[in-house]
N, C-alpha and C. Protein backbone atom coordinates (compact mmCIF):
# COMPACT_ATOMS: atom_id res chain seq x y z
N UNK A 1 0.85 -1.19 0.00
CA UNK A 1 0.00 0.00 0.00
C UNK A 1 0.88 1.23 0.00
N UNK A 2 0.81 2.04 -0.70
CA UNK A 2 1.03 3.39 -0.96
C UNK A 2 0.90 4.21 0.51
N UNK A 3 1.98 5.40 0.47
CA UNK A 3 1.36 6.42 1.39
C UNK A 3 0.29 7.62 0.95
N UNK A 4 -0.42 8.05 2.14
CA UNK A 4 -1.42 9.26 1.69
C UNK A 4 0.09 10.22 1.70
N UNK A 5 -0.37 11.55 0.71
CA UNK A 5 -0.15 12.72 1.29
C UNK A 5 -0.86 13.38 1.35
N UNK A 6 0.34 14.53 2.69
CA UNK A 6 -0.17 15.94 3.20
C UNK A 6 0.29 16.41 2.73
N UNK A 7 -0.71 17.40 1.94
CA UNK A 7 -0.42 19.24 1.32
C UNK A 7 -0.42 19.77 2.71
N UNK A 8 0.22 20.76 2.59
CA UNK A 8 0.38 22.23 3.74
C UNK A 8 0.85 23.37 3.37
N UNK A 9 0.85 24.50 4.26
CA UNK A 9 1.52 25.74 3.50
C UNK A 9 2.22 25.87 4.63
N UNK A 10 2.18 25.85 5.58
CA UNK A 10 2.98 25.63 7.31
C UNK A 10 2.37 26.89 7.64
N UNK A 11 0.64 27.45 7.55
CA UNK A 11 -0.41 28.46 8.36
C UNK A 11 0.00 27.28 9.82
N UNK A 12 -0.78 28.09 10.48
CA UNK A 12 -1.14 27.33 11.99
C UNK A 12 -2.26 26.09 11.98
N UNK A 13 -2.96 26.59 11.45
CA UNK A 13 -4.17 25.36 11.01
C UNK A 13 -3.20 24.74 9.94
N UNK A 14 -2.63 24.49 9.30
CA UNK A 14 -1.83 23.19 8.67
C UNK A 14 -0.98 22.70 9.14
N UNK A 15 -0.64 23.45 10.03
CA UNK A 15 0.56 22.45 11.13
C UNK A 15 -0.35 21.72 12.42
N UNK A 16 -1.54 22.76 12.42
CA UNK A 16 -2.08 21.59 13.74
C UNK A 16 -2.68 20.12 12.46
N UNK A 17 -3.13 20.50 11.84
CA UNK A 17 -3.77 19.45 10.90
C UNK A 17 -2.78 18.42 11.07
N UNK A 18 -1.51 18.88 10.28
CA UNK A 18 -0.46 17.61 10.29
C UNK A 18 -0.47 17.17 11.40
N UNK A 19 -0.17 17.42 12.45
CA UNK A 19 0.52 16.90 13.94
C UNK A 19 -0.98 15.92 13.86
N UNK A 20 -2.01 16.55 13.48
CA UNK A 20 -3.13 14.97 13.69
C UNK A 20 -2.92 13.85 12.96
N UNK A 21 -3.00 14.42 11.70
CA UNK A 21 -3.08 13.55 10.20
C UNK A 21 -1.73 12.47 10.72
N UNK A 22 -0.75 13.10 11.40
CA UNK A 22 0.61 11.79 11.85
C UNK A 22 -0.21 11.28 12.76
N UNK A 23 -0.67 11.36 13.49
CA UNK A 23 -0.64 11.01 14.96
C UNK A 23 -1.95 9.95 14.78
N UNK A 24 -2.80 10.12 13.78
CA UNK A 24 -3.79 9.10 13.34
C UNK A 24 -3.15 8.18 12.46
N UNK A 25 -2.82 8.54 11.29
CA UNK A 25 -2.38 7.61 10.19
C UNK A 25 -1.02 7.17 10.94
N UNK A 26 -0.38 7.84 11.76
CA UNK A 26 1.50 7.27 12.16
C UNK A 26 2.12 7.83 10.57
N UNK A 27 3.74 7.96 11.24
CA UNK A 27 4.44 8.59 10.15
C UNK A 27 4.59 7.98 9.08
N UNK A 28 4.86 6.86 9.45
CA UNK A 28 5.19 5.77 7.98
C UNK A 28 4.25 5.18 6.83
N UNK A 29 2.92 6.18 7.64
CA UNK A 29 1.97 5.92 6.75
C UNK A 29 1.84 7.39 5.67
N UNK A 30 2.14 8.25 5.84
CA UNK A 30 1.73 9.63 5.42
C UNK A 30 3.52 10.69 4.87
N UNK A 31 3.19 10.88 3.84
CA UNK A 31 3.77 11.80 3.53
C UNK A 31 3.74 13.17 3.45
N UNK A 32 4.10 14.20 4.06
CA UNK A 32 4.02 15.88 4.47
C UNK A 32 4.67 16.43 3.42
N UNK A 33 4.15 17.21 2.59
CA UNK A 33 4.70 17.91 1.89
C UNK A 33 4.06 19.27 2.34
N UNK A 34 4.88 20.24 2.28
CA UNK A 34 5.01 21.41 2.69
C UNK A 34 5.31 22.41 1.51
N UNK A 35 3.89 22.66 0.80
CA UNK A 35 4.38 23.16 -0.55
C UNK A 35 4.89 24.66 -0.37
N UNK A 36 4.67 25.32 0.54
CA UNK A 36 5.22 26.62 1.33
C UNK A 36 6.39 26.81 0.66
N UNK A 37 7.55 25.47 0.82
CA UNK A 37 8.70 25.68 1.05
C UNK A 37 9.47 24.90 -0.16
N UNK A 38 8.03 23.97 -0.88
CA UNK A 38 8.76 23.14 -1.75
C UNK A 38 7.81 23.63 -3.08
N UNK A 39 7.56 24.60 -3.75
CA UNK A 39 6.81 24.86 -4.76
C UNK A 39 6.85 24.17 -5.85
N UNK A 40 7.71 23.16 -6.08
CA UNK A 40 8.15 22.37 -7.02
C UNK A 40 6.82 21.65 -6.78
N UNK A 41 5.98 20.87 -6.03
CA UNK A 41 4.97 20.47 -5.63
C UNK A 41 3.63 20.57 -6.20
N UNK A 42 3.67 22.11 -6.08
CA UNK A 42 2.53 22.55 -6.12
C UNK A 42 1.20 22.15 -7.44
N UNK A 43 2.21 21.87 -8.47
CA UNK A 43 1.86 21.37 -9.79
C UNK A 43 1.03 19.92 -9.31
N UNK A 44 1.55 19.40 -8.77
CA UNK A 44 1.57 17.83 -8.48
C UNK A 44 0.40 17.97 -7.68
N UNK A 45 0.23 18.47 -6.66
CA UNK A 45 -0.82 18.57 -5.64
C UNK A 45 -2.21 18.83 -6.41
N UNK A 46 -2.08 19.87 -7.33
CA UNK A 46 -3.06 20.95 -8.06
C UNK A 46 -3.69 19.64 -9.12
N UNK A 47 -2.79 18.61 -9.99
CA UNK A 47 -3.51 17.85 -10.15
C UNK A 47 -4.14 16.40 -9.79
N UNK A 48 -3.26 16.37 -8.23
CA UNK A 48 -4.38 15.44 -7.59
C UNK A 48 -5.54 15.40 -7.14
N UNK A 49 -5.76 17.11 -7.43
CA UNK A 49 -7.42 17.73 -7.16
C UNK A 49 -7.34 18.59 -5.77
N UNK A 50 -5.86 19.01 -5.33
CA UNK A 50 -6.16 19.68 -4.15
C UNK A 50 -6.40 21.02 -4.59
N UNK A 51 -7.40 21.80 -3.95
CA UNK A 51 -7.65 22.78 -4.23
C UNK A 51 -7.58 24.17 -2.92
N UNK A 52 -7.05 23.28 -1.94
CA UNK A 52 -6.93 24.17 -1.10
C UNK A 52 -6.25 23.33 0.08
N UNK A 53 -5.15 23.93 1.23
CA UNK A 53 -4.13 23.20 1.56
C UNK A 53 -4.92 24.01 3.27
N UNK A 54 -5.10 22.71 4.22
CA UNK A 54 -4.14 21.36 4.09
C UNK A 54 -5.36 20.14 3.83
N UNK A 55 -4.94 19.41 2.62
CA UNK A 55 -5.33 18.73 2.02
C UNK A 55 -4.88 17.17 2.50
N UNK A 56 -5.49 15.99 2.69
CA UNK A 56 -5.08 14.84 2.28
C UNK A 56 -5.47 14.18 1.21
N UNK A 57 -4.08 13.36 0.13
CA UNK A 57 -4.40 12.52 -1.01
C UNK A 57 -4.23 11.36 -0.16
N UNK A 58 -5.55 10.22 -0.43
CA UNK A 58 -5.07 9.12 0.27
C UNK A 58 -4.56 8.23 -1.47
N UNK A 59 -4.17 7.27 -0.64
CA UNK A 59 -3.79 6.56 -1.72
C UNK A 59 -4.39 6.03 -3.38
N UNK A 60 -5.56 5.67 -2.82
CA UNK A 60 -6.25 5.47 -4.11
C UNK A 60 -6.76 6.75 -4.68
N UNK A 61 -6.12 8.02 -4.52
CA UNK A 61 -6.62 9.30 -4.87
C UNK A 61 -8.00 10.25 -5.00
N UNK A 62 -8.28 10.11 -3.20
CA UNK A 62 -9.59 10.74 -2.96
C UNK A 62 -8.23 11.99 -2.14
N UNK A 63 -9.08 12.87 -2.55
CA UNK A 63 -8.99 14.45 -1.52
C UNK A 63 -9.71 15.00 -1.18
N UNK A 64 -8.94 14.48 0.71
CA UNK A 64 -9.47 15.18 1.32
C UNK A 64 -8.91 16.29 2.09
N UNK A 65 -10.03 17.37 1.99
CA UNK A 65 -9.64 18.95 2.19
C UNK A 65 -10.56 19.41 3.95
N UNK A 66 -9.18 19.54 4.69
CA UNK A 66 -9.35 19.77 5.79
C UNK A 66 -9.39 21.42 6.27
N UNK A 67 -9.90 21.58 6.98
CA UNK A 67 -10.59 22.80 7.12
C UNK A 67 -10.11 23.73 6.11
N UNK A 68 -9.50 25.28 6.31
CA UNK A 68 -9.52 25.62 5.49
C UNK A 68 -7.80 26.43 5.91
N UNK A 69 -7.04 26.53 5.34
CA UNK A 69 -5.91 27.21 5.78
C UNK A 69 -5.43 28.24 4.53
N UNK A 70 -5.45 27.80 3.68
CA UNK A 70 -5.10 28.64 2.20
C UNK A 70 -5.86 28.05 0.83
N UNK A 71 -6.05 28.78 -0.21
CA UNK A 71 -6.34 28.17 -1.22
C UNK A 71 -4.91 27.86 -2.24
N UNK A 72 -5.33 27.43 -3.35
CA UNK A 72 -3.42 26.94 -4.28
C UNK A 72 -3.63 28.51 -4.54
N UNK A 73 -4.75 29.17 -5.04
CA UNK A 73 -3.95 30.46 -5.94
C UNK A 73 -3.43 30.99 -4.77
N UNK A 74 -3.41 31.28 -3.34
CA UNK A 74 -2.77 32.31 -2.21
C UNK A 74 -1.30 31.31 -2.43
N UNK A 75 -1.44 29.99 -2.17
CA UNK A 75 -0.09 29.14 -1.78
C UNK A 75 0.99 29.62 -3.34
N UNK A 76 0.20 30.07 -4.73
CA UNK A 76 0.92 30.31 -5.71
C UNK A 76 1.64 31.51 -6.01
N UNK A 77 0.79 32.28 -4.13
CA UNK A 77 1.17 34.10 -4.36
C UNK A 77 1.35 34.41 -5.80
């Protein structure tokens, strides 16, 4: 089985998100990407259907979009 990932922008609500999203799934299940810092990403995220961060892709590619912290066009400044 594949890992989910986490979109984030590292707001406060995407860092509390993550600290759950680990602490439920465990680390070795979930991958954090932090498109804030890694914009190279952002492409990738945008067409797994995230439309607003902090997002989880689970594996078989459902997204899900957790509260609300940024949308991609703010994360694309």
């Amino acid at each position: 089985m594949s890992k989910s990932v986490f979109y984030h922008a590292g707001c406060s609500v995407c860092v509390s998100a993550e600290q759950d999203i680990v602490n439920l799934l465990g680390a070795d299940k979930v991958e954090v990407v932090h498109i804030g810092n890694d914009k190279s990403r952002i492409d990738e995220a945008e067409k797994a259907g995230v439309k607003s961060v902090p997002a989880l892709v689970t594996p078989n590619g459902n997204v899900l979009h957790i509260n609300f912290g940024a949308s991609m066009a703010d994360v694309k400044g």
